[in-house]
Protein backbone atom coordinates (compact mmCIF):
# COMPACT_ATOMS: atom_id res chain seq x y z
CA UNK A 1 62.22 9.08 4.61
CA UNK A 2 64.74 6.55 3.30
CA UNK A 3 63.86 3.10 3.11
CA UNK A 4 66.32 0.66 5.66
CA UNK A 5 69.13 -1.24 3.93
CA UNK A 6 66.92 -4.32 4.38
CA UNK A 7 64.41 -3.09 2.11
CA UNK A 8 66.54 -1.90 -0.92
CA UNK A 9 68.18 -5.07 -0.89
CA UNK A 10 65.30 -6.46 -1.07
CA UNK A 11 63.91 -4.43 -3.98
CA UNK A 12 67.24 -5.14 -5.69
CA UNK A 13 66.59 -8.59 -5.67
CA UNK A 14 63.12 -8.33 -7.07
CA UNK A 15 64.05 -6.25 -9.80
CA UNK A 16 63.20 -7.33 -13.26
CA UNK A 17 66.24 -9.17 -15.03
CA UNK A 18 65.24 -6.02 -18.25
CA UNK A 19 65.11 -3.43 -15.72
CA UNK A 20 68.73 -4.84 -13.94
CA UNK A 21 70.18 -4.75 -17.63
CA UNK A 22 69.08 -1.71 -18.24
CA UNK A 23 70.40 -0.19 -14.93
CA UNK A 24 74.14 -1.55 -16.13
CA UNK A 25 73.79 -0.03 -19.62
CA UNK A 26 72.86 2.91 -18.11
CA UNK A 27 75.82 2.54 -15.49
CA UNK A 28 78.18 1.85 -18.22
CA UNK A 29 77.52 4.47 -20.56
CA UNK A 30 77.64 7.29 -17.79
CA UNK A 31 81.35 5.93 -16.78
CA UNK A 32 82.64 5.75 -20.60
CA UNK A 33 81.24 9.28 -21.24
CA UNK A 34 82.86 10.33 -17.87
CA UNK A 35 85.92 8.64 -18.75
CA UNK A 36 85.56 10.17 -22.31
CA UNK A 37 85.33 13.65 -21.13
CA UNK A 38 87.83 13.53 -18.62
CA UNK A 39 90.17 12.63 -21.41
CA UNK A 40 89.24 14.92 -24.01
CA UNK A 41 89.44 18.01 -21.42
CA UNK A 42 92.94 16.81 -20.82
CA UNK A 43 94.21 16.48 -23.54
CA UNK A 44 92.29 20.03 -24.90
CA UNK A 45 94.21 21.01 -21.65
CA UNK A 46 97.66 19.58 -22.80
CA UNK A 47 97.82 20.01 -26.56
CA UNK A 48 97.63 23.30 -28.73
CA UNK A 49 98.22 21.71 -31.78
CA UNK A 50 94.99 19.12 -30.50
CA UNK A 51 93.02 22.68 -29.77
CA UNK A 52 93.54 24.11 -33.04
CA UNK A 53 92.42 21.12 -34.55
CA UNK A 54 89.24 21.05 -32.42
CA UNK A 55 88.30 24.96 -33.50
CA UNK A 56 88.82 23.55 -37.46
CA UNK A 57 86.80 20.31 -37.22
CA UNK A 58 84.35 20.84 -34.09
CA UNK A 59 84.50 24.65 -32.93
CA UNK A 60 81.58 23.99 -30.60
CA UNK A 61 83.64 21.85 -27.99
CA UNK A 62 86.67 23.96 -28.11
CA UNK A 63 84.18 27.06 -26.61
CA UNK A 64 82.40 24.55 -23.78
CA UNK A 65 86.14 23.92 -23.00
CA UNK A 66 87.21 27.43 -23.16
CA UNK A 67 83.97 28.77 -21.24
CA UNK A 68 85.11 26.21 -18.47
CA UNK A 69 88.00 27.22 -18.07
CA UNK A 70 86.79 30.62 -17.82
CA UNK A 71 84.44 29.65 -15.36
CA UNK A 72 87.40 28.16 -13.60
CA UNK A 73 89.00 31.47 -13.07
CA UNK A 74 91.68 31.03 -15.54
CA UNK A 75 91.01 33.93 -18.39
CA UNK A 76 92.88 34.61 -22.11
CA UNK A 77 93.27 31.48 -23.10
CA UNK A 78 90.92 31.82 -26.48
CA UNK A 79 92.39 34.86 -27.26
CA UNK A 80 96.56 33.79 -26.72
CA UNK A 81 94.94 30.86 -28.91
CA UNK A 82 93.95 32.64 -31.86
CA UNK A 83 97.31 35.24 -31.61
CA UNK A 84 99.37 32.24 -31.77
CA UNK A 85 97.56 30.75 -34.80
CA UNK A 86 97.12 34.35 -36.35
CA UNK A 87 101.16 34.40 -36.08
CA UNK A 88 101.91 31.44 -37.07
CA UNK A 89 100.21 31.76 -40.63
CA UNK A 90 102.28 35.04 -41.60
């Protein structure tokens, strides 16, 4: 059962000045990584040039972004990827 509004009020009043600290660094780093991967899946999203530069330097998030996609219904896009880059070296 859940505890009335009173109660957690309460307990949020009680809590430990570390532990309240420690909630807001928690807070804050779960919002900047949000914020951080919201931003780097749009601009993966937006950019080829940005995409080929991910599979040179860090190949491991350009395939979480291209398995999400995939998951997202939307299929091909590795493999126009690597035609286009396969092209545009000959």
């Amino acid at each position: 059962m859940h505890s009335p509004p009173s109660t957690c009020l309460r307990i949020a009043r009680t809590m430990d000045p570390l532990a309240k600290q420690i909630f807001k660094g928690v807070l804050v780093a779960e919002l900047v990584g949000s914020f951080g991967a919201y931003f780097l899946f749009r601009k993966l999203n937006t950019s080829q040039e940005f995409r080929q530069t991910m599979s040179k330097k860090f190949p491991f998030i350009l395939e979480v972004y291209c398995k999400s996609t995939e998951h997202s219904g939307m299929y091909g896009i590795r493999e126009q990827e690597q035609e286009k880059w396969l092209n545009s070296k000959n």
